[in-house]
Protein backbone atom coordinates (compact mmCIF):
# COMPACT_ATOMS: atom_id res chain seq x y z
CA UNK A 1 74.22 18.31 96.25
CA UNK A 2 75.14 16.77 92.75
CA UNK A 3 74.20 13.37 92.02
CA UNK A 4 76.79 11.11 89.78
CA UNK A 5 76.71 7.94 87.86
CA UNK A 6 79.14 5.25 87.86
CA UNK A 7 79.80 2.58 84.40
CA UNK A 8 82.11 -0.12 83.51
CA UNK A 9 84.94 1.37 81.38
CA UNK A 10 84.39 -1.45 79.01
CA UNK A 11 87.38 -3.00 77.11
CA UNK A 12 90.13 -0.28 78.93
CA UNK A 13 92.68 -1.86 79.67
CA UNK A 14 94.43 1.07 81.79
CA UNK A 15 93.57 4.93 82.23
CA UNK A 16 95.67 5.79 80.09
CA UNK A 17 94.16 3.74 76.94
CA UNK A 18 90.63 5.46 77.97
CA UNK A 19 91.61 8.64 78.00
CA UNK A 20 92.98 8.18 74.14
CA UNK A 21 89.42 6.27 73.71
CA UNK A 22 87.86 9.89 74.65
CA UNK A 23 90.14 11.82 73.11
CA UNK A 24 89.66 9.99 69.82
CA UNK A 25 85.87 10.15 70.67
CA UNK A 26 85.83 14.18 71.16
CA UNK A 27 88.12 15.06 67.55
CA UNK A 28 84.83 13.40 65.61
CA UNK A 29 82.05 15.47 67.72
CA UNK A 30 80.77 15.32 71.31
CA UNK A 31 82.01 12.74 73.53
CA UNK A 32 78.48 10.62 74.74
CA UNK A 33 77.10 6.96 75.80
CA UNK A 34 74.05 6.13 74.75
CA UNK A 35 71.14 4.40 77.33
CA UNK A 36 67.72 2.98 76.87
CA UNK A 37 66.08 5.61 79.70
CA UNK A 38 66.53 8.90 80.77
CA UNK A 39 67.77 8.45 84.24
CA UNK A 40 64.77 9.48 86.84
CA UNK A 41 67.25 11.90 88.49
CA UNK A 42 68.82 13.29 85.53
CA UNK A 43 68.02 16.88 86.87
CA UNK A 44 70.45 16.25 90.11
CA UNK A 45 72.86 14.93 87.34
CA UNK A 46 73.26 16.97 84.66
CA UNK A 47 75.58 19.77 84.21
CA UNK A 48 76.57 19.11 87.94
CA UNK A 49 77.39 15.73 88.15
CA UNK A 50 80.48 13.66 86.97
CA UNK A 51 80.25 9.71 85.11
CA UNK A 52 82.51 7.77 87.31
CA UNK A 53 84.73 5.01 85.72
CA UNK A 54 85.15 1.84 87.14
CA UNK A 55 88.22 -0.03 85.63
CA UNK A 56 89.44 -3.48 86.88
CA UNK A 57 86.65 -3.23 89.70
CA UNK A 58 88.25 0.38 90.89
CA UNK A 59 86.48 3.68 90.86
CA UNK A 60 89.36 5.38 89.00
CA UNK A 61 88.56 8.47 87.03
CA UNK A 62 85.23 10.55 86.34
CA UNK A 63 84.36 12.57 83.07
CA UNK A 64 81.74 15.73 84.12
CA UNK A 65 78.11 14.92 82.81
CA UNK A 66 77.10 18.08 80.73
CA UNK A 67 73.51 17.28 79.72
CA UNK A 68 70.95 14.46 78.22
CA UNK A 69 70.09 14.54 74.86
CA UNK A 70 68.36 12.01 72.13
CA UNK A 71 70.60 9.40 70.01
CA UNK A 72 69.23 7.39 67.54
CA UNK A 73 66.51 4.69 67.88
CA UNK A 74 64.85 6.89 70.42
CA UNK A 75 67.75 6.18 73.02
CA UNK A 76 69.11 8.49 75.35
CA UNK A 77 72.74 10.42 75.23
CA UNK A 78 74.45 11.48 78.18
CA UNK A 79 77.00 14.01 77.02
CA UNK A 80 80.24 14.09 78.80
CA UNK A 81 82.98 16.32 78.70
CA UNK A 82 86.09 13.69 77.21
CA UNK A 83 88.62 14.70 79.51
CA UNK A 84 89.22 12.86 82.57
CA UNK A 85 89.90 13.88 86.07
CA UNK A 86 91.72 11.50 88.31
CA UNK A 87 90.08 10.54 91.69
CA UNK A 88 91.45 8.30 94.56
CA UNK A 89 90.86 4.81 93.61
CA UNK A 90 88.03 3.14 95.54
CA UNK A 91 86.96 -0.59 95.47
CA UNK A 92 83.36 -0.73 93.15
CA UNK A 93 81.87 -4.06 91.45
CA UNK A 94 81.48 -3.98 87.74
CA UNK A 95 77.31 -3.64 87.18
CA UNK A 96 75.52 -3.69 83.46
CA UNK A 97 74.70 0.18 82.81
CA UNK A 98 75.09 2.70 85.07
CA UNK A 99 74.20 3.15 88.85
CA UNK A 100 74.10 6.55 90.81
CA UNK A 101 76.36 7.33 92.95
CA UNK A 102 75.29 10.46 95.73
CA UNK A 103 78.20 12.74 96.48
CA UNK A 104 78.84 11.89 99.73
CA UNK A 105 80.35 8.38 98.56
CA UNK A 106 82.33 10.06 95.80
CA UNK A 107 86.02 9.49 95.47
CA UNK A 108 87.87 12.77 96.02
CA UNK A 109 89.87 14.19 92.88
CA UNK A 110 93.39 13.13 92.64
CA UNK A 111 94.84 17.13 91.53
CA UNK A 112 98.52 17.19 90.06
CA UNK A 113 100.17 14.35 92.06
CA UNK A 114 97.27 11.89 90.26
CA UNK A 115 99.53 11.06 87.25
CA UNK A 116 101.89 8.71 88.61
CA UNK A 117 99.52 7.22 90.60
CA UNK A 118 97.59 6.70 87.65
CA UNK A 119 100.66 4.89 85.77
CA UNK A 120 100.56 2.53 88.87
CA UNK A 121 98.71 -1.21 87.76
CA UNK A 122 94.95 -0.82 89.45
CA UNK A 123 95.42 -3.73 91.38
CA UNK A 124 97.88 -2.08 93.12
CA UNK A 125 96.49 1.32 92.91
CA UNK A 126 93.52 -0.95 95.08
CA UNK A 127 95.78 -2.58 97.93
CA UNK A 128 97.78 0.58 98.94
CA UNK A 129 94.06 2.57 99.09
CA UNK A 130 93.24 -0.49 101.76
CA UNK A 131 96.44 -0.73 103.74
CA UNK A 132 95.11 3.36 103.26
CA UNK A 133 98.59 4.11 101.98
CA UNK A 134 96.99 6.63 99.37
């Protein structure tokens, strides 16, 4: 069972702008965030595991994890692959760094119908996910 990590989307203001944010990311090389430690489960993570976004206190979107590597001052990368798969919005606290997230507890992928829900303000996205209108 794949293990995933969830982080702040810091400074998006929608999905929309991070998606450009990735996609101006990948056209200069690969797409990663940097950390001070390896995660202690990065073998459940990597190459099976997605980075979960949390934007405006919503699980939102995930980018798949594709490996750990080294970035400069002896931190750690964790490479993603910049394009972004919408999941049903779930309720999540911002945190400082990242914080696993098992599979079980995932949000389930959005498929084709996920781009107009994604045009939708999170807030709202949020209240019709509790009334469990999506």
């Amino acid at each position: 069972m794949p293990l995933h990590l969830t982080k702040v989307a810091f400074a998006a203001e929608s999905v929309e702008h991070l998606r450009a944010r990735l996609a101006v990311r990948a056209e200069a090389g690969p797409v990663f965030l940097t950390t001070r430690y390896l995660p202690k489960r990065h073998a459940e993570v990597a190459g099976q595991g997605s980075l979960f976004w949390i934007l405006k206190h919503q699980l939102v979107a995930r980018s798949p994890i594709l490996g750990f590597g080294e970035a400069e001052g002896g931190r750690v990368a964790i490479l993603i692959d910049p394009a972004l798969v919408l999941v049903e919005a779930r309720p999540k606290r911002a945190h400082q760094g990242w914080r696993y997230l098992e599979d079980a507890d995932a949000p389930r992928d959005l498929g084709e119908g996920g781009a107009a829900i994604a045009a939708m303000p999170s807030a709202m996205i949020g209240e019709l996910h509790a009334l469990a209108l999506l």
